[in-house]
Each structure stands twice: as C-alpha cells, then as structure tokens.
Protein backbone atom coordinates (compact mmCIF):
# COMPACT_ATOMS: atom_id res chain seq x y z
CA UNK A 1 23.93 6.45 6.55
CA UNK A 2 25.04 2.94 6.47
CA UNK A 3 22.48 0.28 7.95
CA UNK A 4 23.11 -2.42 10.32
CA UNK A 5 26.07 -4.93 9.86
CA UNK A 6 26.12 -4.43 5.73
CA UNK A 7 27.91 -1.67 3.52
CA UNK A 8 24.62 0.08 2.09
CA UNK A 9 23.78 4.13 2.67
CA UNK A 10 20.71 4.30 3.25
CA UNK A 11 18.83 7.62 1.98
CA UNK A 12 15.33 6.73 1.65
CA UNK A 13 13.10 4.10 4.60
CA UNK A 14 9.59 3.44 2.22
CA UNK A 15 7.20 2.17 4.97
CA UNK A 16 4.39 0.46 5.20
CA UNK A 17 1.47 2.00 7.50
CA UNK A 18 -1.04 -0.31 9.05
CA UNK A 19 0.82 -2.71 11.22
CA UNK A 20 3.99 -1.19 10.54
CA UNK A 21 4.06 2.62 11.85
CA UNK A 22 0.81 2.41 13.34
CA UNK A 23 -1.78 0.07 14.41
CA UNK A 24 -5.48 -0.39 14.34
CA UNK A 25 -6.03 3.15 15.88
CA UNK A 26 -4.13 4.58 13.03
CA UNK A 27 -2.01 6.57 15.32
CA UNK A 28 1.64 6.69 14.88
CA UNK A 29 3.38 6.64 18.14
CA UNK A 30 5.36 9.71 19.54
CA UNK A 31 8.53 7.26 19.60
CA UNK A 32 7.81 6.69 15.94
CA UNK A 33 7.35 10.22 15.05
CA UNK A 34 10.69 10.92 16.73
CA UNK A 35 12.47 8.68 15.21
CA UNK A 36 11.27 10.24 11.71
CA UNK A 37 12.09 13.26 12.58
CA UNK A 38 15.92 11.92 14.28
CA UNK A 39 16.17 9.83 10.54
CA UNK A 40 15.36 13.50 8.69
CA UNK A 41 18.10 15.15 10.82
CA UNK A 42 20.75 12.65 9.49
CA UNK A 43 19.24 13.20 6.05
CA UNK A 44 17.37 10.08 5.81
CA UNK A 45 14.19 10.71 3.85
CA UNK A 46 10.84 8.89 4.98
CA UNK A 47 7.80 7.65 2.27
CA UNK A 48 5.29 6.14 3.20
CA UNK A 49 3.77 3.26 1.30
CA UNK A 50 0.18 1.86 1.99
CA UNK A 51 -2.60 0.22 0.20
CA UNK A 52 -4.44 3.07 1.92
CA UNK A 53 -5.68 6.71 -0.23
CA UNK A 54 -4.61 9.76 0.52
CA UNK A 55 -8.19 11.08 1.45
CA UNK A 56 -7.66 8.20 5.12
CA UNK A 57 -3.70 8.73 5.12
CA UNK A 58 -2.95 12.86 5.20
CA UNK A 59 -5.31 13.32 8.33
CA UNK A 60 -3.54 10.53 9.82
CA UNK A 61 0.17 11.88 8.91
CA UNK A 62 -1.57 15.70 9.89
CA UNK A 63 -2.61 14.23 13.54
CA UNK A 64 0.83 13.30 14.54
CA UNK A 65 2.53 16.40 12.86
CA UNK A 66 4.21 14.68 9.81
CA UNK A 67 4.41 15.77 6.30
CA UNK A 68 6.02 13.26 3.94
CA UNK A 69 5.53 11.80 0.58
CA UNK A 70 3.74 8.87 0.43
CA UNK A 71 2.57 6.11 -2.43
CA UNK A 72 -0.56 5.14 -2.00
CA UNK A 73 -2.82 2.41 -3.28
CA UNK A 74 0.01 -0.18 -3.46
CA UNK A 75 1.97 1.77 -5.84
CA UNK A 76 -1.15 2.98 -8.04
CA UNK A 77 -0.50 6.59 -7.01
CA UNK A 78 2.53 9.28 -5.67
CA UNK A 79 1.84 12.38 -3.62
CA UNK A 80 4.34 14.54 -1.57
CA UNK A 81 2.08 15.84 1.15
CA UNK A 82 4.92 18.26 1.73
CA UNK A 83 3.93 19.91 -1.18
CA UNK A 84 1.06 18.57 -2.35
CA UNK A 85 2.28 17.56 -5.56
CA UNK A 86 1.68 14.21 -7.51
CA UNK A 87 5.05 12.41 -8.73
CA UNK A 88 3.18 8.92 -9.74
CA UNK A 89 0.46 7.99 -11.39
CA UNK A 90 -0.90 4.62 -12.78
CA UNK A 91 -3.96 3.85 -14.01
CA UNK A 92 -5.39 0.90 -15.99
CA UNK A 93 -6.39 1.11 -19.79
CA UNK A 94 -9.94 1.33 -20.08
CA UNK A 95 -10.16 -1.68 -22.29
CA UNK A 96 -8.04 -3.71 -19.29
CA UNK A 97 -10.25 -2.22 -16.29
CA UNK A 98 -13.51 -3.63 -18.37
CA UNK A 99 -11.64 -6.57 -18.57
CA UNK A 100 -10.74 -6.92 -15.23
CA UNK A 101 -14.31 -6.28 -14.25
CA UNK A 102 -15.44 -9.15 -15.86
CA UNK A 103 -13.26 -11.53 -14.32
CA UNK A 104 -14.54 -10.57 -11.58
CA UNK A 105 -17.91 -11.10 -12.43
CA UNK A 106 -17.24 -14.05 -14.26
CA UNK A 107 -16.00 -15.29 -10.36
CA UNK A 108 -19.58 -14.18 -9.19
CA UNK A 109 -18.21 -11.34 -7.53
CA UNK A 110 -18.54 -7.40 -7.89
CA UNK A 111 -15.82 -5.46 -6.91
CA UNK A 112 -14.81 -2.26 -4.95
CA UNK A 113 -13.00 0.32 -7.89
CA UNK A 114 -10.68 3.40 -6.98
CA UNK A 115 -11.08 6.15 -9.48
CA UNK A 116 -9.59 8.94 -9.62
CA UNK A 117 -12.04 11.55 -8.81
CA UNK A 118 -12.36 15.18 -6.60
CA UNK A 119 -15.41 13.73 -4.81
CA UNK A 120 -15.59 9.82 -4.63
CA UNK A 121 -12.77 7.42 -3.64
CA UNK A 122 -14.34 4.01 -5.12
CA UNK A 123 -17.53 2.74 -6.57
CA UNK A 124 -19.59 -0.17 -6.02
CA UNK A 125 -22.32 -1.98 -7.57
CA UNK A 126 -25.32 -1.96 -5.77
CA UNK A 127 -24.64 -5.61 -4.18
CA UNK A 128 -20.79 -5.09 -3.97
CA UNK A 129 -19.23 -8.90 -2.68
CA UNK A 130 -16.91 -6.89 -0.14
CA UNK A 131 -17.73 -7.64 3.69
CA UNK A 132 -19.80 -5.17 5.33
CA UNK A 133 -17.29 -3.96 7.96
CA UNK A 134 -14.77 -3.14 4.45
CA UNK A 135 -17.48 -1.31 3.11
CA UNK A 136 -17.98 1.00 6.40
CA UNK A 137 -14.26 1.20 6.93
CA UNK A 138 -14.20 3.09 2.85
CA UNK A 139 -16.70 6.07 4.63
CA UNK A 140 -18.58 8.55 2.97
CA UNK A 141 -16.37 8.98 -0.56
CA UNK A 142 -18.04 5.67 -1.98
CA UNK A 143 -20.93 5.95 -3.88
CA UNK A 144 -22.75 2.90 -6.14
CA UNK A 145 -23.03 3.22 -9.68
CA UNK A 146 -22.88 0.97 -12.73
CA UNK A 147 -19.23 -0.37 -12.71
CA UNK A 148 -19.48 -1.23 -16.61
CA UNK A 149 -20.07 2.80 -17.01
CA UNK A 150 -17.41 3.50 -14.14
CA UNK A 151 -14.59 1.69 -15.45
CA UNK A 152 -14.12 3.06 -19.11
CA UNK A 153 -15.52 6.68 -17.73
CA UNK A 154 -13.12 7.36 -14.77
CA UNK A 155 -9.46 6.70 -15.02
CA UNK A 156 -9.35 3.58 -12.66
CA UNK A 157 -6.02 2.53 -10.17
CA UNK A 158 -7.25 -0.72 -8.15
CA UNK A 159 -10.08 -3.40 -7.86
CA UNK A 160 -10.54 -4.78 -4.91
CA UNK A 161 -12.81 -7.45 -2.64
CA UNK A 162 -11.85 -7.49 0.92
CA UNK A 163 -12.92 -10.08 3.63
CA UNK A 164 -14.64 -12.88 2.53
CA UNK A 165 -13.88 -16.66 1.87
CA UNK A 166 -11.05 -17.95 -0.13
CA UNK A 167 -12.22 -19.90 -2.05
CA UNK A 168 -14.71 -17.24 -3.43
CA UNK A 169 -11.73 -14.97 -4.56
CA UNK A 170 -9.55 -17.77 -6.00
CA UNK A 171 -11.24 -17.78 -9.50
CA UNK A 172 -10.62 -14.38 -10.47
CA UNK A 173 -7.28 -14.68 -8.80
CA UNK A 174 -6.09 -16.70 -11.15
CA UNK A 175 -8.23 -15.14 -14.36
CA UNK A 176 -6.72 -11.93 -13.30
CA UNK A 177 -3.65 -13.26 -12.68
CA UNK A 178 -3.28 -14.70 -15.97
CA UNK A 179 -4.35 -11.31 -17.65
CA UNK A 180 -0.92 -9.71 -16.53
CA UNK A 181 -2.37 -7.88 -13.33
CA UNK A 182 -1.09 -7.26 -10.48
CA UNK A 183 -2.90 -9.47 -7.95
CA UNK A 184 -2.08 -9.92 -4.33
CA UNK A 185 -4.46 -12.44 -2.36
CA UNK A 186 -3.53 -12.51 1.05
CA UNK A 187 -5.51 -13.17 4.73
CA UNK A 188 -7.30 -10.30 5.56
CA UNK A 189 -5.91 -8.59 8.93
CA UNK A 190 -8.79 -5.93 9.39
CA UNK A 191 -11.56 -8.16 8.53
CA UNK A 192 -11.06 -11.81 8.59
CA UNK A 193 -10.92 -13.89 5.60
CA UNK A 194 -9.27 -13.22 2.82
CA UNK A 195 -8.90 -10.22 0.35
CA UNK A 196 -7.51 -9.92 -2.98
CA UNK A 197 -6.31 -6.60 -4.92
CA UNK A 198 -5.88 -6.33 -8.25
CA UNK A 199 -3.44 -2.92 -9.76
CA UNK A 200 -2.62 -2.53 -13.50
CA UNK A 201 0.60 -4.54 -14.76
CA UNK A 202 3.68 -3.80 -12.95
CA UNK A 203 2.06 -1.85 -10.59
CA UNK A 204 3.27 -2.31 -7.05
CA UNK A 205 4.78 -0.77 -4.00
CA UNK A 206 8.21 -0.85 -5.40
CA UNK A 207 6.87 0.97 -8.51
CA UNK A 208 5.95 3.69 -6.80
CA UNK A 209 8.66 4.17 -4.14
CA UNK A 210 10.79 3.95 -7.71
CA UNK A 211 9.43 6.68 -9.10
CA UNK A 212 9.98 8.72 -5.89
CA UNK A 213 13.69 7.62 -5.96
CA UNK A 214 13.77 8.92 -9.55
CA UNK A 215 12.63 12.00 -9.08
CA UNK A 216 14.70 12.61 -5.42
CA UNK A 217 18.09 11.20 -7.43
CA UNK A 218 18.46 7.89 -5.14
CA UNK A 219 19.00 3.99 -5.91
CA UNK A 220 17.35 1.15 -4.81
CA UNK A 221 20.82 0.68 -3.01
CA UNK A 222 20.28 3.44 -0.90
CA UNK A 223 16.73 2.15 0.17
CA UNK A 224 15.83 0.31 3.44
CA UNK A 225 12.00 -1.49 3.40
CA UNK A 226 9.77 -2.02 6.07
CA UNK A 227 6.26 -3.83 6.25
CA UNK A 228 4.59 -6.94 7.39
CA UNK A 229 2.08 -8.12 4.59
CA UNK A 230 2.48 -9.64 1.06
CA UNK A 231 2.01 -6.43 -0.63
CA UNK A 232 5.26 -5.63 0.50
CA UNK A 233 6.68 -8.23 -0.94
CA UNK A 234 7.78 -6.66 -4.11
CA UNK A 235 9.15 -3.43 -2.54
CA UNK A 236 11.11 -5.75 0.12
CA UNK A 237 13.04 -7.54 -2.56
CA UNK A 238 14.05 -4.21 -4.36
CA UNK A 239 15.20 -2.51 -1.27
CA UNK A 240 19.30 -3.08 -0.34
CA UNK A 241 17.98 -3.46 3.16
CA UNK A 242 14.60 -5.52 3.89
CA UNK A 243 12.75 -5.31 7.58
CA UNK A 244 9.72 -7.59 8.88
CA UNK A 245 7.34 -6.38 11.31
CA UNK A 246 7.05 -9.21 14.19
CA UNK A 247 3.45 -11.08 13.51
CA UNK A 248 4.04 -10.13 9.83
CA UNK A 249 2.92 -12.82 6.73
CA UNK A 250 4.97 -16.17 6.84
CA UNK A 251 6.46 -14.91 3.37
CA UNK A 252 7.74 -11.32 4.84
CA UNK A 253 9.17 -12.99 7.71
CA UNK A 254 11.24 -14.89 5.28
CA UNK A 255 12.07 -12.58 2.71
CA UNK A 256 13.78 -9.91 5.50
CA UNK A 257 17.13 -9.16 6.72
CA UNK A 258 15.80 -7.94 10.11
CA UNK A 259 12.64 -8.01 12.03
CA UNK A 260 11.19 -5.21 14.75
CA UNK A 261 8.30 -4.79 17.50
CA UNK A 262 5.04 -3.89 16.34
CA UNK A 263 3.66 -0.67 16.49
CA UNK A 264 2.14 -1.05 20.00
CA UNK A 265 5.78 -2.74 21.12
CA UNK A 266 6.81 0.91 19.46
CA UNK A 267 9.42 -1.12 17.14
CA UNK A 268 9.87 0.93 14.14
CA UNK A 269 11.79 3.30 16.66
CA UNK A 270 14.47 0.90 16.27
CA UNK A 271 15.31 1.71 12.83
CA UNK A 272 17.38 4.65 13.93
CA UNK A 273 19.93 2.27 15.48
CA UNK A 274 19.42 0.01 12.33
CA UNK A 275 20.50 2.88 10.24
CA UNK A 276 23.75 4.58 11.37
C-alpha cells in the first residue's frame, strides 16, 4: 500500500508499544486493535518493537486478542508470537558483558542485566542503583545474584539503570559509549529522571525489525516507523516512512515525516488513512 503523499508500499508498520499503541495501562485500544486488524486485511504486516520482554508484552498482545511478531529488548531479541518461534537473537560476548559491567561499576553504579533464561528475566546485585518503582515494575522474574558470575554464565542481551539522576548515569554513558555499545540515555517517562540502556554493538530497534524483514522478504522501503522516544531513533531513520507520537522526545519530533494522537487521543488509528 502506498503511504501518505510519497511513492513508498508499505508492507511492514514496526511499532513502538508504551506511548505509542498503548499507554500507561498497557492496554491497546479497540480503535487500535482495529486498525491492525483493517492494516492485515490490506496485507500490511504489524511488529511490534519495545524495550519491553516478551514475559510483560504476550499477555498484553493476548488481552486485546493480537498475535504478532514482535522485537523485544530494543532489538536484543525476535519472537513471532504467532508461532512462537525466535527469528533474532543478540547477545553480548561474555568478555564485552564483563566489560560492560565494570563500567558500570567504575560509574558507582550496579546495573539491572537481561539474560536469557526459562525462569528469570534480569539479575541484580543486591544494592542494584535502579529506582525502586523500576525495580517493582520488573515483578517476580528478577532475582539478585553476583553479576560478575551472571554475566560470563548466562548469555546476556541488555544492561540497564532506570530512573535516577543524570548526572549519575553520564560516566558510564560515555565509558560505554566509547566501548562500541549501544547506549541510549534518555529522560525517563515511567519513572522520572533519567535512564540509560546499554545493548551489544549494533544492536537496536532497526536491527531487529531487519531481521524480521529478512526473513518475511521485505525492504526497508516497504517499512513505515512509529514511536515517540530516542530508542526509536535508529529504526525511524531506516524506515521509508517515519511517524512521531504527539508529546514524543524533541529528537523524534524532528526526525519524522508525520506525527499522530497519543494512545489515549486513540492516534495510531490514523495510520490506516496514512497508509493507502
């Protein structure tokens, strides 16, 4: 289908989740769950694309009756709920996770890790530097151990430290940074402050809904992009066709084409007359 006032067929929208299709509830919105279902009818695929894990997103997707693939973890991971199967995977060398454990600690901070594992999510020290309501909000599959264990043990996708002053995270920003990580530090919309997350090199939204378009036989030409925070930066400037979410970062707001509602303003609907 060809999108808005441009040329491109559009086969594939990758969205973003929180903020984008739904809100703090993390319900998605009957109009937005029709308009999924209208975009599958023209043959419009839908993947989702979240910083969230699959353990939070499936029930989500399950509650408002919608199977789709979906990269999680900012890119770290690929699963097609559909069918269950994993199309993505990346995970950091255990010589670079030690390393980027360090830098952390080298910043006086310990980190949140997501591992790979059938019964915990992510790990913490025992004094982990995340804010409390971050370390509620990651529920029962987080369990402290000894991160210098943890990280050359388990396969590891992301590091992360969410709501807490910036100037606490800017050291290992930049250490981490400098490594050839994948570092997004960005104000924190869940928890005040500031977060930062840290994936392998390369790693990113964009990565993932790549590997997706690989394996379903479409181009980045053929791709329209929606979300509202800096981790969407990267898949935003890949896709032909780039949407903000109203209220989104400063930087998303200027890197777009087009810009819809919020989730409670029920604007992702829109995208159907977006994409004709």
């Amino acid at each position: 289908m060809s999108a808005g006032d441009t040329d491109a067929v559009i086969r594939l929208v990758a969205t973003d989740l929180d903020g984008t299709l739904w809100g703090a509830d993390l319900t998605v919105p009957v109009q937005h769950s029709r308009a999924i279902g209208e975009l599958a009818r023209r043959g419009v695929a839908v993947l989702a694309a979240t910083s969230r894990r699959a353990r939070v997103v499936r029930p989500c997707l399950d509650r408002a009756g919608l199977s789709l693939p979906a990269v999680l973890l900012d890119g770290a991971v690929g699963v097609d709920f559909r069918t269950g199967a994993r199309f993505h995977q990346a995970i950091f060398d255990p010589q670079d996770a030690a390393a980027a454990l360090e830098a952390f600690r080298s910043s006086g901070l310990e980190p949140c890790v997501y591992v790979d594992d059938c019964d915990v999510d992510v790990v913490v020290s025992e004094t982990p530097s995340t804010c409390a309501d971050h370390l509620a909000a990651l529920g029962s599959l987080v369990r402290a151990e000894d991160l210098s264990v943890s990280v050359v043990a388990r396969p590891v996708y992301a590091f992360s430290v969410a709501g807490i002053e910036r100037h606490r995270l800017e050291p290992a920003a930049e250490l981490l940074s400098s490594s050839g990580a994948q570092v997004v530090l960005f104000a924190e919309p869940r928890f005040g402050g500031f977060s930062l997350t840290v994936n392998p090199s390369g790693v990113s939204k964009w990565s993932g809904v790549h590997a997706f378009c690989r394996r379903a036989g479409i181009s980045a030409s053929e791709v329209l992009a929606v979300g509202d925070g800096d981790n969407d930066l990267p898949m935003l400037a890949q896709a032909a066709i780039a949407v903000a979410v109203r209220g989104g970062s400063d930087r998303v707001l200027a890197a777009t084409d087009h810009v819809i509602d919020p989730p409670n303003k029920h604007g992702w609907a829109a995208l159907v007359d977006l994409v004709r």
